[in-house]
N, C-alpha and C. Protein backbone atom coordinates (compact mmCIF):
# COMPACT_ATOMS: atom_id res chain seq x y z
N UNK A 1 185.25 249.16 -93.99
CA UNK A 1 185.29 247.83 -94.54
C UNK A 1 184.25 246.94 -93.87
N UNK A 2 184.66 246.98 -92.38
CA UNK A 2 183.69 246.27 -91.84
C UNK A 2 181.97 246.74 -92.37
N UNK A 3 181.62 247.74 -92.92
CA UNK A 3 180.30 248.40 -93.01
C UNK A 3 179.97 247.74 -94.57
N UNK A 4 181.04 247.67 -95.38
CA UNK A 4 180.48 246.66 -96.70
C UNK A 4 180.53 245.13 -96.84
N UNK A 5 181.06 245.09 -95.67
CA UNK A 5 180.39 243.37 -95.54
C UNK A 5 179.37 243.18 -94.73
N UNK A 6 179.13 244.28 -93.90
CA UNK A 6 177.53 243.99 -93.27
C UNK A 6 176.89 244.03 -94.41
N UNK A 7 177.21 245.18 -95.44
CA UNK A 7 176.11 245.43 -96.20
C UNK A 7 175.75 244.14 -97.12
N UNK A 8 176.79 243.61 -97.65
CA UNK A 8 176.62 242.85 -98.62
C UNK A 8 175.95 241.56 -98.11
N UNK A 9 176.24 241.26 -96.52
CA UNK A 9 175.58 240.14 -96.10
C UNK A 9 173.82 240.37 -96.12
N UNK A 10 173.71 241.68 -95.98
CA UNK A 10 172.55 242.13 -94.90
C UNK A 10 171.50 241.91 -96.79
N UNK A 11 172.52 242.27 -97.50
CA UNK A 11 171.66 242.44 -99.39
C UNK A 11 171.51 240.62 -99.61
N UNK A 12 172.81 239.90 -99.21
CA UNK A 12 172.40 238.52 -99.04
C UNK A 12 171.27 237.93 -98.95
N UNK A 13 171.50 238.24 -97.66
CA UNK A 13 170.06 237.22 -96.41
C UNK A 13 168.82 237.72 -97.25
N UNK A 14 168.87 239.33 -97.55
CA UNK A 14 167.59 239.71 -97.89
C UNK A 14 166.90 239.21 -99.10
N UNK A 15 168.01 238.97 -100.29
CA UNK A 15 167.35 238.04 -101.02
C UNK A 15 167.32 236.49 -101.26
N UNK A 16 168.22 236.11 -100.53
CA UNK A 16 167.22 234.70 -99.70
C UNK A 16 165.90 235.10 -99.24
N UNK A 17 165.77 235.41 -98.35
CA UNK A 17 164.80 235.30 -97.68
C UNK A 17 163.51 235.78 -98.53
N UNK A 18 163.88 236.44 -100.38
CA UNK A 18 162.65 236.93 -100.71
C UNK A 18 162.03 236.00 -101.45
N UNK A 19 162.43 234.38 -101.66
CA UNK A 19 162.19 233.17 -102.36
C UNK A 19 160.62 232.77 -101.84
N UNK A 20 160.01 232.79 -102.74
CA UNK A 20 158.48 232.40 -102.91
C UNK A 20 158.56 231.12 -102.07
N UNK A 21 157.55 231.19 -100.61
CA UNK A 21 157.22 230.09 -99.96
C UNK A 21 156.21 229.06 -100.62
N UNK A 22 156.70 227.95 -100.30
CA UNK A 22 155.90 226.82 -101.35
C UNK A 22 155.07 226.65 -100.26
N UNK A 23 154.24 226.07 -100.77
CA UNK A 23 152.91 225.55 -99.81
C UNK A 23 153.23 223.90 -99.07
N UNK A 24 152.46 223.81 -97.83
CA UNK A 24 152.94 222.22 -97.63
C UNK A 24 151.95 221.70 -98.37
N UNK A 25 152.51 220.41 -98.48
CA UNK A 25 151.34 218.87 -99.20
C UNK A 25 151.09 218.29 -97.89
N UNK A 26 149.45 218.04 -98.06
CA UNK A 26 148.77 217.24 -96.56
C UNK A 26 149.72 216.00 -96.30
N UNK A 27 149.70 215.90 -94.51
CA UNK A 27 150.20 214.36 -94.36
C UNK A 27 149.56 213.03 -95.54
N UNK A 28 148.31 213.24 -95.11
CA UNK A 28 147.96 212.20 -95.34
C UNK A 28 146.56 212.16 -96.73
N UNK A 29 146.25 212.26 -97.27
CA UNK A 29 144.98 212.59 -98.45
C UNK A 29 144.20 211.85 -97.83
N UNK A 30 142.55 212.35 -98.01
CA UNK A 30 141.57 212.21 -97.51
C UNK A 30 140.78 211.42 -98.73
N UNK A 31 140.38 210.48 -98.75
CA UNK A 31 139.65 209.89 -99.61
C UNK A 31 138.19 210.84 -100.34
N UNK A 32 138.32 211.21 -101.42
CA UNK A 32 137.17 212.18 -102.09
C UNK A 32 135.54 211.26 -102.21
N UNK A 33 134.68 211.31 -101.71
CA UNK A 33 133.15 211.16 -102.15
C UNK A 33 133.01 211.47 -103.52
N UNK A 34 132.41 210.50 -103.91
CA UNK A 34 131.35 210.73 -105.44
C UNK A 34 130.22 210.52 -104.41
N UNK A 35 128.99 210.92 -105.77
CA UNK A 35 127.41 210.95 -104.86
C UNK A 35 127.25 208.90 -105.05
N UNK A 36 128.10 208.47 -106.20
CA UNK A 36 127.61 206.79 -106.42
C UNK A 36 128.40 206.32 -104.97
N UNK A 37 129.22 206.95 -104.40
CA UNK A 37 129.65 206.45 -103.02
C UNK A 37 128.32 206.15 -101.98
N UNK A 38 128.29 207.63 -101.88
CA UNK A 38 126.87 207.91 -100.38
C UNK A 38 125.68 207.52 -101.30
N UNK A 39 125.13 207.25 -101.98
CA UNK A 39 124.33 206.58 -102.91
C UNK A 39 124.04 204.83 -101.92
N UNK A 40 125.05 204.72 -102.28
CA UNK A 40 125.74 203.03 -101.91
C UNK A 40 126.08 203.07 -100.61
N UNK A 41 126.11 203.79 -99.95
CA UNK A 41 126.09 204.25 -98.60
C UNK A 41 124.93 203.73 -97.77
N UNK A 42 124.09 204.70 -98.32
CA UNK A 42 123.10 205.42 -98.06
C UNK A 42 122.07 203.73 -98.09
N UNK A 43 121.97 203.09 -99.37
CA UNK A 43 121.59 201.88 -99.23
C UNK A 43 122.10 200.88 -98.64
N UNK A 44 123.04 200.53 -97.91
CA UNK A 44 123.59 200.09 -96.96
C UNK A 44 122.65 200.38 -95.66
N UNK A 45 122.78 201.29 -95.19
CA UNK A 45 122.56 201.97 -94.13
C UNK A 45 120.73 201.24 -93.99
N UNK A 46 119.84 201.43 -95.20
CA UNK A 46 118.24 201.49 -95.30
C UNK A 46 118.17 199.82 -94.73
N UNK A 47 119.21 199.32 -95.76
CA UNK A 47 119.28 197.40 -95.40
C UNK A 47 119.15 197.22 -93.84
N UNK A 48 119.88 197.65 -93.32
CA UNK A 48 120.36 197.41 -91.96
C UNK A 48 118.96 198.38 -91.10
N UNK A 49 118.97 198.78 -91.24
CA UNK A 49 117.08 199.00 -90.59
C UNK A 49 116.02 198.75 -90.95
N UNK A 50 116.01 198.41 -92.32
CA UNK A 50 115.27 197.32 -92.90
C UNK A 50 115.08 195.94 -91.99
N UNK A 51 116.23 195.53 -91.88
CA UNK A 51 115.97 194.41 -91.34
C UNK A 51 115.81 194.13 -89.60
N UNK A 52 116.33 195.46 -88.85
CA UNK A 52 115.88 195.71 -87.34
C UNK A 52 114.28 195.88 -87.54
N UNK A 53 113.61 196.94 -88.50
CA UNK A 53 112.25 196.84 -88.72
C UNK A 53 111.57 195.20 -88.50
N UNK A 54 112.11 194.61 -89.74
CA UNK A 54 111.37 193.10 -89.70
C UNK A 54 111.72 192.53 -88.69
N UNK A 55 112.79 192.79 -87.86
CA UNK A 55 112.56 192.09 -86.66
C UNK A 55 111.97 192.50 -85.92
N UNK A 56 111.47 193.39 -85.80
CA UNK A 56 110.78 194.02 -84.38
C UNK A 56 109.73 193.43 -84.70
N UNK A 57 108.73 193.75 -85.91
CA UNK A 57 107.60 193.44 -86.25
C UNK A 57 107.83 191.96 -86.28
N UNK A 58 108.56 191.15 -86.63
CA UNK A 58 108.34 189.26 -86.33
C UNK A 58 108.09 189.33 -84.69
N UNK A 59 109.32 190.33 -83.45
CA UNK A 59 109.20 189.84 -82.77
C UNK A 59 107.35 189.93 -81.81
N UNK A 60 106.73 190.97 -82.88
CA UNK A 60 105.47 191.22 -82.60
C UNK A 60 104.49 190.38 -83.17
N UNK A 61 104.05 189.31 -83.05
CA UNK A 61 104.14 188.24 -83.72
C UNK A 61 102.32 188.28 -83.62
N UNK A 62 101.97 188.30 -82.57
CA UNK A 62 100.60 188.50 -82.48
C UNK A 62 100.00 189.94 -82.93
N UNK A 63 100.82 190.90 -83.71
CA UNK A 63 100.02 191.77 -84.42
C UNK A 63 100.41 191.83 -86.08
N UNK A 64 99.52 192.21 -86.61
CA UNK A 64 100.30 192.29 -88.24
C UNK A 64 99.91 193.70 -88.76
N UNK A 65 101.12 193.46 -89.04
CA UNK A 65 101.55 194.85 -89.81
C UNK A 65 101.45 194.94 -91.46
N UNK A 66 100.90 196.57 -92.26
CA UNK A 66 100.98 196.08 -93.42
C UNK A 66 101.92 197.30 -93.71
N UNK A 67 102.74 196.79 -95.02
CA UNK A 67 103.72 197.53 -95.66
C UNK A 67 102.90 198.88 -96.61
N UNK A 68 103.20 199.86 -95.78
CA UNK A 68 102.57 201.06 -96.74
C UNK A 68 103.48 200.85 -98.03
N UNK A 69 103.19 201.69 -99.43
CA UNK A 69 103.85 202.17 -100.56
C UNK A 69 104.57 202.54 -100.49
N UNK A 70 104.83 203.89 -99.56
CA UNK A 70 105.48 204.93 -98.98
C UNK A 70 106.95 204.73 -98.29
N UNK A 71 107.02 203.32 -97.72
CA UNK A 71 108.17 202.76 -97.16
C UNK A 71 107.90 203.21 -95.72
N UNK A 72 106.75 202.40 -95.03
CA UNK A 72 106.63 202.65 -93.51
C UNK A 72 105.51 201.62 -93.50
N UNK A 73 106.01 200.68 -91.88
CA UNK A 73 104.48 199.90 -91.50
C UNK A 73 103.92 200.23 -90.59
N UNK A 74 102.70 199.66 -90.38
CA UNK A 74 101.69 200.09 -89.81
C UNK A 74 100.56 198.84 -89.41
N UNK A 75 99.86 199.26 -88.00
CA UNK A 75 99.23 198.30 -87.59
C UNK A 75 97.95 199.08 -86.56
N UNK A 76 96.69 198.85 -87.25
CA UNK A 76 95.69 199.35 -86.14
C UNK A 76 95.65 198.54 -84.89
N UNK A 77 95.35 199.83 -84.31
CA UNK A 77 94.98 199.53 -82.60
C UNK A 77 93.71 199.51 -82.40
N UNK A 78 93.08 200.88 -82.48
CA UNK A 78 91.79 200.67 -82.52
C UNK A 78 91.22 201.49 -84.35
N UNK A 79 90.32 200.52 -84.56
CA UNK A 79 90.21 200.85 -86.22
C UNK A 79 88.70 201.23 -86.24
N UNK A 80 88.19 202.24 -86.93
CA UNK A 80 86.89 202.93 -87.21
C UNK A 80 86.00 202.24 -88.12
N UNK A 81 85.15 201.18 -88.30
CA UNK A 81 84.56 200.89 -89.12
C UNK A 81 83.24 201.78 -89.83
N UNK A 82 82.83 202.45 -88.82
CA UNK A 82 81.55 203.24 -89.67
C UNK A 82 81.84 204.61 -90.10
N UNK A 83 82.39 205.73 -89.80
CA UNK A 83 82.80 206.30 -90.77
C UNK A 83 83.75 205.92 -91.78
N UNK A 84 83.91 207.17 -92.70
CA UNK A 84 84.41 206.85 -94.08
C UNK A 84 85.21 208.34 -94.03
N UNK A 85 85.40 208.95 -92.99
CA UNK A 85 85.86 210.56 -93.31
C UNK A 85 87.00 210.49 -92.99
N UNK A 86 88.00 210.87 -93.63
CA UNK A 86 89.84 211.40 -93.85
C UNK A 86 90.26 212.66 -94.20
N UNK A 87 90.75 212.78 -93.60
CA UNK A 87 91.24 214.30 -93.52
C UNK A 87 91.51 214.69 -95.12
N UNK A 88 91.71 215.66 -95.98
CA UNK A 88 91.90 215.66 -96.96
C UNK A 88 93.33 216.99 -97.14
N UNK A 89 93.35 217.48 -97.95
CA UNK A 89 94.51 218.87 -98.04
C UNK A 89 93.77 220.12 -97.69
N UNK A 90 94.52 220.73 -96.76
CA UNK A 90 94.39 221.74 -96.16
C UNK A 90 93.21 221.39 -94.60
N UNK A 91 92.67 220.65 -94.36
CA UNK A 91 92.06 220.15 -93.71
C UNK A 91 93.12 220.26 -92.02
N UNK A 92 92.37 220.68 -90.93
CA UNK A 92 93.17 221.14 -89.94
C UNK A 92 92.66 219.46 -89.01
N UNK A 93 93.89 218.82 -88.46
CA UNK A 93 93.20 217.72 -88.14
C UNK A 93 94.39 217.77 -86.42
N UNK A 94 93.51 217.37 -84.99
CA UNK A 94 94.36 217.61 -84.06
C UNK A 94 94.08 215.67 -83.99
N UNK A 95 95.62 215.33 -83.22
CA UNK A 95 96.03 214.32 -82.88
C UNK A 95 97.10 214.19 -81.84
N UNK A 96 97.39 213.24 -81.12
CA UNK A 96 97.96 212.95 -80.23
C UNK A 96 98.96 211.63 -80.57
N UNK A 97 100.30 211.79 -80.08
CA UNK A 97 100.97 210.93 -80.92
C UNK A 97 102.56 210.54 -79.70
N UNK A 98 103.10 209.49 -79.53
CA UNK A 98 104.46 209.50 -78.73
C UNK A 98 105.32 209.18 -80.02
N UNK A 99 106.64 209.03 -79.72
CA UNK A 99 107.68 208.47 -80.36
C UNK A 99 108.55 207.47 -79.75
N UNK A 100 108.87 206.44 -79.64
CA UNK A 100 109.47 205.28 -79.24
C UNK A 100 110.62 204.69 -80.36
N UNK A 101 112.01 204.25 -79.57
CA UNK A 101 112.54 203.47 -80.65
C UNK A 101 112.00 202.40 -80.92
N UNK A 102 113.10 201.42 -81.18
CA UNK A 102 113.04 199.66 -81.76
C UNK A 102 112.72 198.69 -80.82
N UNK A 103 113.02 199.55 -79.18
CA UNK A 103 113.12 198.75 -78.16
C UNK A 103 111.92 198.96 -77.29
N UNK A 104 111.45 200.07 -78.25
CA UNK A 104 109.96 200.59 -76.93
C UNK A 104 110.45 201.14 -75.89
N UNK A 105 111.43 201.99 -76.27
CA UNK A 105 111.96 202.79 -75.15
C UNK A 105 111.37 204.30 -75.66
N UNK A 106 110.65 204.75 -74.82
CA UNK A 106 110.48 205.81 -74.81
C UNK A 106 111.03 206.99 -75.00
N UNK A 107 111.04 207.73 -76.29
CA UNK A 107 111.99 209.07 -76.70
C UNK A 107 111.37 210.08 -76.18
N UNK A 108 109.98 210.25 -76.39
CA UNK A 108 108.81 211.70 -76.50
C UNK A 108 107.42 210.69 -75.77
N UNK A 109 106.77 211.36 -75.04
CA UNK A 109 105.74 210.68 -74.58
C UNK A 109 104.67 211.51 -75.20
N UNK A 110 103.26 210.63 -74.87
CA UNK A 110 102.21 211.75 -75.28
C UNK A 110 102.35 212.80 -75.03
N UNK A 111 102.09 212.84 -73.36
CA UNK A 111 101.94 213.79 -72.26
C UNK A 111 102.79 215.10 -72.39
N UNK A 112 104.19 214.51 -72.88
CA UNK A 112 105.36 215.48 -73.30
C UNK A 112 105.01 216.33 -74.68
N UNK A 113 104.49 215.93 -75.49
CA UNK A 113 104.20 216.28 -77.13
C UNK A 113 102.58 216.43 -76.82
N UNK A 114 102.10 216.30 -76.03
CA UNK A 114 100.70 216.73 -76.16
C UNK A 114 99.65 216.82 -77.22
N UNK A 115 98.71 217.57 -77.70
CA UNK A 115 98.12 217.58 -78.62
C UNK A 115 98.53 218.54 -79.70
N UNK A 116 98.62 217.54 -80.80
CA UNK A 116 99.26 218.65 -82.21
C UNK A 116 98.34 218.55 -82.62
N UNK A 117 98.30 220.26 -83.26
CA UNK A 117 97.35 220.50 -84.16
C UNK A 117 98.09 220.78 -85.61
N UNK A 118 97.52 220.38 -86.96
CA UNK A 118 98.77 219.89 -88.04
C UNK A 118 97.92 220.39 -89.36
N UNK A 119 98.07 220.89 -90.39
CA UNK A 119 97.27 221.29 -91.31
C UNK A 119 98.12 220.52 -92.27
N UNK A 120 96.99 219.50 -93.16
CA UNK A 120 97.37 218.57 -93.88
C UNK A 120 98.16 218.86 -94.92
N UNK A 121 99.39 218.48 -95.59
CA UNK A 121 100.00 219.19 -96.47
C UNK A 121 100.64 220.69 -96.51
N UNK A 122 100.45 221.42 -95.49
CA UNK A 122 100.55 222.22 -95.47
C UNK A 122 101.59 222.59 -94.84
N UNK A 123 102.13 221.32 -93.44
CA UNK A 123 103.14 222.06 -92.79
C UNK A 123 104.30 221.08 -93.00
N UNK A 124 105.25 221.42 -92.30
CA UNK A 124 106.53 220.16 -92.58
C UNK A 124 106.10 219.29 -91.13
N UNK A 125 106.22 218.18 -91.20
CA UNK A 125 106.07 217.07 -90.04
C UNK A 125 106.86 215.91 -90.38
N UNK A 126 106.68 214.88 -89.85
CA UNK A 126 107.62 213.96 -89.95
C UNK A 126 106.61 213.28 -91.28
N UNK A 127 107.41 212.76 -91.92
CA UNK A 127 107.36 212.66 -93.47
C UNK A 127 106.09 210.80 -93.95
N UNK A 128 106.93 210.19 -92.76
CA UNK A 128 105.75 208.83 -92.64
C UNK A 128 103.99 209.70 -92.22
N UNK A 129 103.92 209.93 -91.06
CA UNK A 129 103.12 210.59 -90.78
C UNK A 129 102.42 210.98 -91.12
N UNK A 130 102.97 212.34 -92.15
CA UNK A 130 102.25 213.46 -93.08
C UNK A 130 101.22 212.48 -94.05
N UNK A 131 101.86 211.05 -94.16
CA UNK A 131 100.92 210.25 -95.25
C UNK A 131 100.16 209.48 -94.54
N UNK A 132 100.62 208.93 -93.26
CA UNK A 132 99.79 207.61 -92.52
C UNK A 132 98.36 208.67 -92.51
N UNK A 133 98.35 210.20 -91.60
CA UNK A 133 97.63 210.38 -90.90
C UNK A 133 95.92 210.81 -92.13
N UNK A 134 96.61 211.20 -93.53
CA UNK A 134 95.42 210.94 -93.93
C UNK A 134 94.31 210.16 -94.73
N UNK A 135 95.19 208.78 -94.03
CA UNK A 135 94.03 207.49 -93.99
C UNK A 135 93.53 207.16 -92.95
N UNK A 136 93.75 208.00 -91.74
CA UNK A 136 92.70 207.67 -90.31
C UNK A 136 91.89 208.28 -90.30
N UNK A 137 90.68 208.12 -89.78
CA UNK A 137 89.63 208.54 -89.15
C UNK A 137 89.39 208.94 -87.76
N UNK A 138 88.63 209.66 -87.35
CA UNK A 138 88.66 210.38 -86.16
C UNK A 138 88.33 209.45 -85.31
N UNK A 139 89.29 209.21 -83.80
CA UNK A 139 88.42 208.14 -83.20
C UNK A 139 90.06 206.58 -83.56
N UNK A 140 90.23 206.59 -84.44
CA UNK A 140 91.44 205.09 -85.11
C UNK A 140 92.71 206.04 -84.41
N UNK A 141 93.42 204.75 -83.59
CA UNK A 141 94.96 205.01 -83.05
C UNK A 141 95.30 203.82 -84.09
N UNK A 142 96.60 204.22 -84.20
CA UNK A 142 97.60 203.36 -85.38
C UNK A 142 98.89 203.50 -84.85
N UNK A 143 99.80 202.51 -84.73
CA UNK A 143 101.12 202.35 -84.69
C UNK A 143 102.23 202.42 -86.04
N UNK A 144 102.91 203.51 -86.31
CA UNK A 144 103.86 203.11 -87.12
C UNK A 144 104.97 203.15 -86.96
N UNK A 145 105.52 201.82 -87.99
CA UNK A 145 106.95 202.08 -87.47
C UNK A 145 107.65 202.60 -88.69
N UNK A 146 108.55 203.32 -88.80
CA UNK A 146 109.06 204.59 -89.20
C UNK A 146 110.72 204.15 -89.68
N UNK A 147 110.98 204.00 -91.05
CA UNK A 147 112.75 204.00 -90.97
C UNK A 147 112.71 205.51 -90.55
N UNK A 148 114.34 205.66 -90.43
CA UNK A 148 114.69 207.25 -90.59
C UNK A 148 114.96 208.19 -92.03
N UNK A 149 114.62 207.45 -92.81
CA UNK A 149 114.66 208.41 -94.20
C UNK A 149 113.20 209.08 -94.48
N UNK A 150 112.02 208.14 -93.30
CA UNK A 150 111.06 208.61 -93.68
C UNK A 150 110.30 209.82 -92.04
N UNK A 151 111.56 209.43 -91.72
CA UNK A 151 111.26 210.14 -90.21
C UNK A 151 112.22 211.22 -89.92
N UNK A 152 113.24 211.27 -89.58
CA UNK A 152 114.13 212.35 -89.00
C UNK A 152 115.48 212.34 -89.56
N UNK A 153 115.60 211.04 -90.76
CA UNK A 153 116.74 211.13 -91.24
C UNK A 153 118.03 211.21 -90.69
N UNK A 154 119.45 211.55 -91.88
CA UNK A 154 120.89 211.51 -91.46
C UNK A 154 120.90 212.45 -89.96
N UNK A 155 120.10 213.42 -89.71
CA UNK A 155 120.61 214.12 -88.69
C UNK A 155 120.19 214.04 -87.37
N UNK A 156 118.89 213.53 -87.08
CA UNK A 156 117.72 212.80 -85.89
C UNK A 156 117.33 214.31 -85.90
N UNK A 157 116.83 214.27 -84.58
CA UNK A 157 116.33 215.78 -84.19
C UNK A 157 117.57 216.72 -83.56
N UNK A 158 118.36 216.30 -83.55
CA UNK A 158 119.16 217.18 -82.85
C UNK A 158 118.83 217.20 -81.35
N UNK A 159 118.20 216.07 -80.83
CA UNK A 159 118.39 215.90 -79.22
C UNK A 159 117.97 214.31 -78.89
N UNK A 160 117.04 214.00 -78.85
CA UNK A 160 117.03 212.70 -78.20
C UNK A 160 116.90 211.66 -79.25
N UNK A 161 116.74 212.29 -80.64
CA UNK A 161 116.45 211.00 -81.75
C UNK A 161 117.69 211.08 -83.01
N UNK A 162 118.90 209.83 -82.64
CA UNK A 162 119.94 209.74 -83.34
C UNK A 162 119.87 209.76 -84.61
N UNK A 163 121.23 209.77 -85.53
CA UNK A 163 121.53 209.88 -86.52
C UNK A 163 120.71 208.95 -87.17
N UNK A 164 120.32 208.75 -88.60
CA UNK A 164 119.95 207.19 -89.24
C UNK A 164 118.71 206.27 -88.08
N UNK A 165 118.01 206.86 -87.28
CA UNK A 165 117.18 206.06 -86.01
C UNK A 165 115.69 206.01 -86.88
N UNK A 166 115.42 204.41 -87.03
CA UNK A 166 114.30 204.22 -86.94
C UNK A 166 113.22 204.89 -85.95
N UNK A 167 112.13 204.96 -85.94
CA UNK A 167 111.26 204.96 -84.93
C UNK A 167 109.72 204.75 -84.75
N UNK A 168 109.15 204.39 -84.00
CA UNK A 168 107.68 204.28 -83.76
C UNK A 168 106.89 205.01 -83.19
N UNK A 169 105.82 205.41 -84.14
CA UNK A 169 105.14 206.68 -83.19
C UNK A 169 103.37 206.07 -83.34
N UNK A 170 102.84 205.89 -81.85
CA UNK A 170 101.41 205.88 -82.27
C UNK A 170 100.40 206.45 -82.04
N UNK A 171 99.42 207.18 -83.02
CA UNK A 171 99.23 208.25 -83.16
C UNK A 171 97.62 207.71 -83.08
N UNK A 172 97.00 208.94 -82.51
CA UNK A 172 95.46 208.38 -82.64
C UNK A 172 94.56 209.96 -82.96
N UNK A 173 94.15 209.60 -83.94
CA UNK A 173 93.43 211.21 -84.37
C UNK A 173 91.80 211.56 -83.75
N UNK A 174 92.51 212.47 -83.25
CA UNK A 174 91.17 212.97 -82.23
C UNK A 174 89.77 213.95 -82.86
N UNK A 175 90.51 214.66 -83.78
CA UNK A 175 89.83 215.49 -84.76
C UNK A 175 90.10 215.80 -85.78
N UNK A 176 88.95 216.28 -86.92
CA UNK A 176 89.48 216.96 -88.57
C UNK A 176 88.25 218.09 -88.29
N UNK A 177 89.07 219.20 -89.04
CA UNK A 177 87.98 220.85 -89.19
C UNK A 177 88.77 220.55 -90.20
C-alpha cells in the first residue's frame, strides 16, 4: 500500500513538474532607438561643439579663421605666396602635424607623431585633413580646428582622444613626390 502511494505521488510531482516554463518579463523596458532619435542626437551633440569651436576661435581674436565647405576652420601660420603647387591624388606628400584639444592642451606632439608620410586619397587619415592638406603648399603650416565628425568621431581614438572631441591639429607640409 504504502508503495502505491509513493507511486501515485511520485506520477504526481512528475507531472507538475512537466508544465512548460514561462519566460520572465524584464524589470524594467529599455527605451527602443529609431535612427530620427540619434539623427536628433547626433545634431545636438554638432551644436554644442559648434559653439566651443566659435568660442575658441573668438577667444583667438587676433587671428582669423576661415570656414572651410567641408565643416572645419582654418587659419595660416606661415602662408606660401609664390608657388602655386598642391598635392593632387595619388601624390605622396610628407608632413608634420600635433593634435591639441579646445584648451591647447596637448594630446600628440610633433615630436611624438613625427613625420607622416600620407598618399593623397589613397589612405584613411583623419577626414578634415585628408581635405585641408591638399590646398597647402610645400613650405605653408596651417592650424585647423577640427569638430569630431570630421576628425575621430563617436569613438575618439581609443586612447587619449575622447568620445565626440573636437580637435586642433597644425600641420605644416614639408614635401609632395
Amino acid at each position: 500500500m504504502k508503495s502505491r502511494i509513493l507511486l501515485i505521488l511520485c506520477t504526481c510531482l512528475l507531472i507538475l513538474s512537466c508544465k512548460e516554463q514561462e519566460a520572465r518579463r524584464p524589470v524594467s523596458k529599455s527605451k527602443t532607438y529609431t535612427l530620427a532619435d540619434t539623427s536628433d542626437e547626433m545634431k545636438q551633440i554638432n551644436k554644442i561643439e559648434e559653439a566651443k569651436i566659435q568660442n575658441y576661435i573668438t577667444k583667438d581674436s587676433l587671428s582669423t579663421y576661415i570656414a572651410a565647405p567641408n565643416g572645419y576652420w582654418y587659419r595660416y601660420i606661415n602662408k606660401v605666396e609664390e608657388d602655386t603647387t598642391t598635392p593632387k591624388k595619388e601624390d605622396i606628400v610628407e608632413f608634420s602635424y600635433d593634435i591639441t584639444d579646445l584648451n591647447d592642451q596637448v594630446i600628440y606632439s610633433k615630436e611624438e607623431l613625427g613625420i607622416k608620410t600620407y598618399v593623397i586619397d589613397k589612405e584613411d587619415f583623419i577626414p578634415a585633413l585628408q581635405i585641408g592638406i591638399k590646398s597647402m603648399k610645400v613650405g605653408e603650416t596651417i592650424k585647423f580646428v577640427i569638430p569630431s565628425y570630421n576628425a575621430f568621431g563617436i569613438v575618439g581614438d581609443e586612447n587619449r582622444i575622447g568620445i565626440n572631441q573636437s580637435i586642433i591639429s597644425t600641420v605644416t607640409l614639408l614635401n609632395i613626390k
